[in-house]
N, C-alpha and C. Protein backbone atom coordinates (compact mmCIF):
# COMPACT_ATOMS: atom_id res chain seq x y z
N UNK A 1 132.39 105.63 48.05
CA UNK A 1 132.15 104.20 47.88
C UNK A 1 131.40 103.73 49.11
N UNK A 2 131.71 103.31 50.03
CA UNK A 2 130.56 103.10 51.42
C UNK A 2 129.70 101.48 50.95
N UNK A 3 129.56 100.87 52.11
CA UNK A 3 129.43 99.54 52.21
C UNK A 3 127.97 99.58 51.87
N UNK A 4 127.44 98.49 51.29
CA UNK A 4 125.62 98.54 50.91
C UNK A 4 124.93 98.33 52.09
N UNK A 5 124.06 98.74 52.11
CA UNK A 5 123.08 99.30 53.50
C UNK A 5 122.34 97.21 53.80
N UNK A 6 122.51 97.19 54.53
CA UNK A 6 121.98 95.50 55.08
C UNK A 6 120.35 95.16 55.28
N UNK A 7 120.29 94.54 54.90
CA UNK A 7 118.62 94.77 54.30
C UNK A 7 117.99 94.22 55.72
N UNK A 8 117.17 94.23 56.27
CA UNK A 8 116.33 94.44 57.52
C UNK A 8 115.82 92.81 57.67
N UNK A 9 115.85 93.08 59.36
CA UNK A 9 115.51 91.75 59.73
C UNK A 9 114.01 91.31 59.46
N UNK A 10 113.80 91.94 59.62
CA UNK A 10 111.93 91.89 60.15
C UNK A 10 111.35 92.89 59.09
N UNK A 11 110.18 92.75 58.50
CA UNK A 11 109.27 93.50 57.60
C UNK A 11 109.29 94.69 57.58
N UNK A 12 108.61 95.53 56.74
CA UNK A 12 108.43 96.55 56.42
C UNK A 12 107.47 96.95 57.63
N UNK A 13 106.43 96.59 58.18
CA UNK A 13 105.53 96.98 59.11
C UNK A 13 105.59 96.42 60.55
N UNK A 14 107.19 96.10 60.27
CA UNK A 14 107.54 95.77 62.20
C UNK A 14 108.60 95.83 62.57
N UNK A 15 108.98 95.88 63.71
CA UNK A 15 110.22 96.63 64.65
C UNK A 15 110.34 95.39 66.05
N UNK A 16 111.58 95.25 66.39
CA UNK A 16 112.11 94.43 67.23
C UNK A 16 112.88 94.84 68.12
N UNK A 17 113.32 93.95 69.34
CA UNK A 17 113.93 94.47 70.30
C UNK A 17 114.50 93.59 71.14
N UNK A 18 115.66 93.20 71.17
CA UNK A 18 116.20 92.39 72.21
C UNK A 18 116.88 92.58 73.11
N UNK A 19 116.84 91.66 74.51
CA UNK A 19 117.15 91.89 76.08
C UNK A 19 118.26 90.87 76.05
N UNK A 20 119.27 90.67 76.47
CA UNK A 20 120.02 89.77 76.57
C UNK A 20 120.66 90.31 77.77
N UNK A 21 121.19 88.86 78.64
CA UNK A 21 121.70 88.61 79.97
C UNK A 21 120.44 89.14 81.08
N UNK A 22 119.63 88.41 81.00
CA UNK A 22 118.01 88.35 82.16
C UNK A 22 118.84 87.30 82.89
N UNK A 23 118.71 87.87 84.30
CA UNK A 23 119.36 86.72 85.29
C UNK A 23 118.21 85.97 85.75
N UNK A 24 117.99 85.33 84.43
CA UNK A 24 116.10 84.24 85.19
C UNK A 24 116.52 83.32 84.63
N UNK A 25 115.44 82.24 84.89
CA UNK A 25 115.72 80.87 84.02
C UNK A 25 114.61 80.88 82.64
N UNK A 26 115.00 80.82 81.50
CA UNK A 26 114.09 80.88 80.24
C UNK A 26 112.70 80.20 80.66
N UNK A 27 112.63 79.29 81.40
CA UNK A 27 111.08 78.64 81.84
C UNK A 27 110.51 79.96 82.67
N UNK A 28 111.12 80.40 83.32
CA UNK A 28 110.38 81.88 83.94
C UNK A 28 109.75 82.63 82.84
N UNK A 29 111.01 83.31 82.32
CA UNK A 29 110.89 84.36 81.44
C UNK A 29 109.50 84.26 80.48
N UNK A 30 109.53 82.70 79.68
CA UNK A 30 108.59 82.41 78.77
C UNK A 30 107.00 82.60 79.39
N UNK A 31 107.25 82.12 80.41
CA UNK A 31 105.83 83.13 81.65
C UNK A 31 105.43 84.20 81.39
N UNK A 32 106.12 84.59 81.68
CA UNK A 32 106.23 86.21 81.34
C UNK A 32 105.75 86.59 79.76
N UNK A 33 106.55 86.19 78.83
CA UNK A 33 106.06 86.32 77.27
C UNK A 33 105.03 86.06 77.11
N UNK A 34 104.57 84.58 77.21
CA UNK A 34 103.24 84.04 77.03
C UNK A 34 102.11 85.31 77.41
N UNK A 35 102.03 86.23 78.29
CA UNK A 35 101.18 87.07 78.88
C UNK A 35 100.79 87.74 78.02
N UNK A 36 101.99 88.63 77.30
CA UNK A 36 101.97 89.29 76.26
C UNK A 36 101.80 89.19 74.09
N UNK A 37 102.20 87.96 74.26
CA UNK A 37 102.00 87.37 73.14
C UNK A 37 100.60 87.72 72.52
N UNK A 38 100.52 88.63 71.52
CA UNK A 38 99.03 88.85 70.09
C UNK A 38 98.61 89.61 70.85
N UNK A 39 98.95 90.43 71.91
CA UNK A 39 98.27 91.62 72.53
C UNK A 39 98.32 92.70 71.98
N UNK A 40 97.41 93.95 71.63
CA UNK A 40 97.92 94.98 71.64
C UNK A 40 98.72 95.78 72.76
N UNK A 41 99.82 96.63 71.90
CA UNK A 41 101.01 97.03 73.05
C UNK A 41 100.32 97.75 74.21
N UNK A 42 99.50 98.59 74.45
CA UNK A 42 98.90 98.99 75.23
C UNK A 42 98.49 98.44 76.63
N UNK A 43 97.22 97.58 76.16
CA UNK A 43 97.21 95.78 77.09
C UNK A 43 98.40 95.38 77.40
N UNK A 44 98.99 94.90 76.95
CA UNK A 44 100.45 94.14 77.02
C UNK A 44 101.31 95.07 78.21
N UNK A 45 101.81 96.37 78.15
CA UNK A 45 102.38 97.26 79.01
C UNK A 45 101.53 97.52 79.97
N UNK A 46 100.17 97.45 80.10
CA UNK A 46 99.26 97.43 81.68
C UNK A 46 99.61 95.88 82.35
N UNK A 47 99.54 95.10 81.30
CA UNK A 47 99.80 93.56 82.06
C UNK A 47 100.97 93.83 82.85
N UNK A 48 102.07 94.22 82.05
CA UNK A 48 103.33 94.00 82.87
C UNK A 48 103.40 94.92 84.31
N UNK A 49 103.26 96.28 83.86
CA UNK A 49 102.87 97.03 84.95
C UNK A 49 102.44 96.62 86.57
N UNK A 50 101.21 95.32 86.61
CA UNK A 50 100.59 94.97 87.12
C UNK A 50 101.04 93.45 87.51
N UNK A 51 101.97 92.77 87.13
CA UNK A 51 102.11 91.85 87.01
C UNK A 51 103.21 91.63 88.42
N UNK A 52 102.89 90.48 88.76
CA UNK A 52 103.70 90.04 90.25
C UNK A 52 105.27 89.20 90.07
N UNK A 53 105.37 88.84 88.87
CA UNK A 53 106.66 88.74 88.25
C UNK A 53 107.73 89.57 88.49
N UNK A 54 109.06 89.15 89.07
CA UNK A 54 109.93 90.00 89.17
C UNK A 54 110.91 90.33 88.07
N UNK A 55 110.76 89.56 86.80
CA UNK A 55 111.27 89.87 85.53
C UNK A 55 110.31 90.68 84.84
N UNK A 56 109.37 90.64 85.47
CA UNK A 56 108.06 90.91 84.23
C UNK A 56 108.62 92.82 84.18
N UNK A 57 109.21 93.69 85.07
CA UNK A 57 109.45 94.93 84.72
C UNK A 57 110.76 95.68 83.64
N UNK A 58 111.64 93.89 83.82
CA UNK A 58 112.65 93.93 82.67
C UNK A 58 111.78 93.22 80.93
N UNK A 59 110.72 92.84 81.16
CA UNK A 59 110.01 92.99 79.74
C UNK A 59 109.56 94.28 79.29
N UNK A 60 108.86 94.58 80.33
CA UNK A 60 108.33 95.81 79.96
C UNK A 60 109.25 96.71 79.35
N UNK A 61 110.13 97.21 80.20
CA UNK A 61 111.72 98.08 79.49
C UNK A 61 111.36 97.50 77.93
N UNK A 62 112.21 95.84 77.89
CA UNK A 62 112.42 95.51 76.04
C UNK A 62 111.15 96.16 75.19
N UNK A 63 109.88 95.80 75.85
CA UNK A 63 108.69 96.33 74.84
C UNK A 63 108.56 97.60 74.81
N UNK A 64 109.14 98.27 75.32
CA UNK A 64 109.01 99.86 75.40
C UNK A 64 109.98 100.19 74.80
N UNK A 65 111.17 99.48 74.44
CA UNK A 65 111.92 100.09 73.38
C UNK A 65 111.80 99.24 71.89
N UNK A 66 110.81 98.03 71.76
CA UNK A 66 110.67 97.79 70.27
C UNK A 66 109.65 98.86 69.65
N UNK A 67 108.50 99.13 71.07
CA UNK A 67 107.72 100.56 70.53
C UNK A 67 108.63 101.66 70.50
N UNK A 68 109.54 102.36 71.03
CA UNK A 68 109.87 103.43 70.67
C UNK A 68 110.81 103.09 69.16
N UNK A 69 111.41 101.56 68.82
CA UNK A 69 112.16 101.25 67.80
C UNK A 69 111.38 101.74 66.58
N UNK A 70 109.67 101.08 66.87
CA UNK A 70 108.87 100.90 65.81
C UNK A 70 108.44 102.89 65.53
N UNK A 71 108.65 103.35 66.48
CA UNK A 71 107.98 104.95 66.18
C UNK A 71 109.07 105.30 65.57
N UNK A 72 110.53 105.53 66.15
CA UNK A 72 111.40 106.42 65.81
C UNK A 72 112.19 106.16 64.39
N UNK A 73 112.21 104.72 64.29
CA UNK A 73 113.41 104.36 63.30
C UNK A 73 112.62 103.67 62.11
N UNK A 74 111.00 103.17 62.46
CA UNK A 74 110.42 102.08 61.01
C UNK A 74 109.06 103.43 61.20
N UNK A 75 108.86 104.42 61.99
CA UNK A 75 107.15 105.85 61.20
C UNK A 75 106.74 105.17 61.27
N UNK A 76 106.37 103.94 62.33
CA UNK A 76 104.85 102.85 62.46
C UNK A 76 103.95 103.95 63.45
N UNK A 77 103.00 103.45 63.25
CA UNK A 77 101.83 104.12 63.84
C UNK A 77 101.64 103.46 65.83
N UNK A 78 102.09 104.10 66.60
CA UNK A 78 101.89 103.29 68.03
C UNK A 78 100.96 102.95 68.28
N UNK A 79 99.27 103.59 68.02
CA UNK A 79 98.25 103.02 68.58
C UNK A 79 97.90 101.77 67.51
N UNK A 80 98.78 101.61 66.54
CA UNK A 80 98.10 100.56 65.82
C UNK A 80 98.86 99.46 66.02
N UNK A 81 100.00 99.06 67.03
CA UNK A 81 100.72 97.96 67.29
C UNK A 81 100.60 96.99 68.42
N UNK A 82 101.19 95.94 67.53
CA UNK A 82 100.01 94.11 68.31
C UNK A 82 101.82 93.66 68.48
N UNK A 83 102.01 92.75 69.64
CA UNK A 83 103.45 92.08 69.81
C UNK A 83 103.09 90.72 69.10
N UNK A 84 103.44 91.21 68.01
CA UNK A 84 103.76 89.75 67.06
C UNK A 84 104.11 88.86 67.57
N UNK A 85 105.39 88.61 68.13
CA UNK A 85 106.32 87.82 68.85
C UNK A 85 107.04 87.93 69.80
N UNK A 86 107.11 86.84 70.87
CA UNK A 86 107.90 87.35 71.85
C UNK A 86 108.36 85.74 72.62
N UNK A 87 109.68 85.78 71.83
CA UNK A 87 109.97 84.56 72.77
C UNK A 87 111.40 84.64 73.13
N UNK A 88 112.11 83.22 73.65
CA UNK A 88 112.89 83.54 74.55
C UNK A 88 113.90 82.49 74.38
N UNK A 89 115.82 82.96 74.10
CA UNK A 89 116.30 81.91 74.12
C UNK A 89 116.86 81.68 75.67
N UNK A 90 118.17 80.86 75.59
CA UNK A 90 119.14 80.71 76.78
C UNK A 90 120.33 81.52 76.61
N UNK A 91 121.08 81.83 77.74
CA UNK A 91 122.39 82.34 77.72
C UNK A 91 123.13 81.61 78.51
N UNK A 92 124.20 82.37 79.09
CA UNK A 92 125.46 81.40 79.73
C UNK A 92 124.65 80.99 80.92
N UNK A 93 125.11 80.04 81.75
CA UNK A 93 124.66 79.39 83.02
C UNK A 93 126.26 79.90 83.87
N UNK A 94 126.02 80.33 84.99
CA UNK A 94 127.00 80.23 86.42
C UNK A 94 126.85 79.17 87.06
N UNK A 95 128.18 78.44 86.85
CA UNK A 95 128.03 77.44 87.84
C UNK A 95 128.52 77.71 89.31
N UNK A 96 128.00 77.31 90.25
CA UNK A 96 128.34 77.41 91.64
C UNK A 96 127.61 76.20 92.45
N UNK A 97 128.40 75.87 93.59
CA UNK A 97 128.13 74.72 94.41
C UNK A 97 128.46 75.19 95.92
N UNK A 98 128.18 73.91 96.20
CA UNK A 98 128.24 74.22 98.10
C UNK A 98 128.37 73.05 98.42
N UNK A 99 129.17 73.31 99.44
CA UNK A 99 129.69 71.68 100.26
C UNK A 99 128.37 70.66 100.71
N UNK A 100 128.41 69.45 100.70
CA UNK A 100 127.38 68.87 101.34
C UNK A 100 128.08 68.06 101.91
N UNK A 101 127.00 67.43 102.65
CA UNK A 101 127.60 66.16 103.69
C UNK A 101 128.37 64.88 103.78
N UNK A 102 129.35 63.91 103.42
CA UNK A 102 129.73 62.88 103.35
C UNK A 102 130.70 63.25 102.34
N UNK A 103 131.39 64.52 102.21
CA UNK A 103 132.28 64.86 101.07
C UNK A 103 131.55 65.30 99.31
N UNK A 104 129.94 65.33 99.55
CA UNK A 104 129.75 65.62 98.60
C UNK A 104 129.86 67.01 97.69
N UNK A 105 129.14 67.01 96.48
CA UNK A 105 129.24 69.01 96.08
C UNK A 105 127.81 68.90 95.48
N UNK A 106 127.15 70.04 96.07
CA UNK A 106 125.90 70.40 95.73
C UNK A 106 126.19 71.80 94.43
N UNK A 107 125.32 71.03 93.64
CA UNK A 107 125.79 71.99 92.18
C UNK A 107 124.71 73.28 92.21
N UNK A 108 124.95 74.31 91.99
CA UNK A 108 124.61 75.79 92.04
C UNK A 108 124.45 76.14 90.78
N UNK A 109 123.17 76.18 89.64
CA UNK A 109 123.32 76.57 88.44
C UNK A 109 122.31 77.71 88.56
N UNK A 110 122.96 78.64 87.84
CA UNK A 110 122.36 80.48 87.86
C UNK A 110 122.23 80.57 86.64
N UNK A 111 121.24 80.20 85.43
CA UNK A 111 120.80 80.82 84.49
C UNK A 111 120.57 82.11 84.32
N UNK A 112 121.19 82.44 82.83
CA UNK A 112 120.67 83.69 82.34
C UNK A 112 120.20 83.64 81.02
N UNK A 113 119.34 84.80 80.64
CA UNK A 113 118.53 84.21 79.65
C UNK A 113 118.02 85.63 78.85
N UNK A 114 117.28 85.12 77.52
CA UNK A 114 117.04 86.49 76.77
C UNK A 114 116.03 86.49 76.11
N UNK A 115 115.27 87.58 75.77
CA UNK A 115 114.12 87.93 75.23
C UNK A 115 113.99 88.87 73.99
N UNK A 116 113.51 88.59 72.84
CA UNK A 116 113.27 89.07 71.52
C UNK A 116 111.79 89.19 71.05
N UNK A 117 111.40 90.95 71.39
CA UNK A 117 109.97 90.91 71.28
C UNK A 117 109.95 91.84 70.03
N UNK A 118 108.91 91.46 68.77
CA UNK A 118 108.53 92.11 67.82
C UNK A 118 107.59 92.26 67.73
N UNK A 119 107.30 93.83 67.63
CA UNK A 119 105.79 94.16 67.30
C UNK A 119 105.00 94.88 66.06
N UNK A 120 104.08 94.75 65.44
CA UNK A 120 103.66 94.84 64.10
C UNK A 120 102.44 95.72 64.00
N UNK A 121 102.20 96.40 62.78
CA UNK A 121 101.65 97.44 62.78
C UNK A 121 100.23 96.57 62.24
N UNK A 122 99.22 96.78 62.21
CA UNK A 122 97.75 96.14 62.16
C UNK A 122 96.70 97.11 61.69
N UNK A 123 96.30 97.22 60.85
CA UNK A 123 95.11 98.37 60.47
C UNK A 123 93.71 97.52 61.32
N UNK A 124 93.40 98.52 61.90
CA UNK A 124 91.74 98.18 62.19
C UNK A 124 91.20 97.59 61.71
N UNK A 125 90.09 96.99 61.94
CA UNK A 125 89.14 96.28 61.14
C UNK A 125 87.44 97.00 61.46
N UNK A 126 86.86 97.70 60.69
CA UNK A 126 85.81 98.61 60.84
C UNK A 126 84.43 98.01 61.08
């Protein structure tokens, strides 16, 4: 008997990948996405490579495993994949503070945050 197989998030010709708990603030991160966004993966993984961002090497990781998602588990073709999408929600915030002057409390907020990049298979155009 065995439970029915769950029908797929994303299309037949694309593969996804999500990062969750990025100790950045989502206004960073989306920096970072924006770079990569309608690139082919190729471009896209030299950008990051190269890029002066100190999150930008925890994108790279996620896009390197929606490409290995898209080779191993959806037989997409790697040289033929474009990052469809790549955006970014919020996660928990740390709060922390520090004493200030006249009895006050200086508030300490440490965002963390997450990234969901999908990339799609594209036939050439001749």
């Amino acid at each position: 008997m065995g439970k029915a197989k769950n029908p797929r998030r994303v299309a037949d010709n694309e593969a996804m990948a999500k990062l969750r708990m990025l100790r950045t603030s989502p206004q960073k991160l989306n920096l970072v996405a924006g770079m990569i966004r309608g690139k082919k993966v190729g471009k896209a993984l030299t950008d990051l490579t190269f890029s002066n961002k100190r999150v930008a090497q925890d994108v790279k990781k996620c896009l390197q495993s929606a490409i290995a998602n898209a080779e191993n588990n959806h037989n997409l073709d790697v040289d033929e994949l474009v990052v469809a999408e790549a955006y970014v929600g919020k996660n928990l915030v740390m709060k922390r503070g520090r004493p200030r002057a006249r009895g006050r409390y200086g508030k300490i907020l440490k965002p963390f945050s997450e990234i969901t990049i999908k990339v799609r298979q594209v036939e050439e155009q001749a």
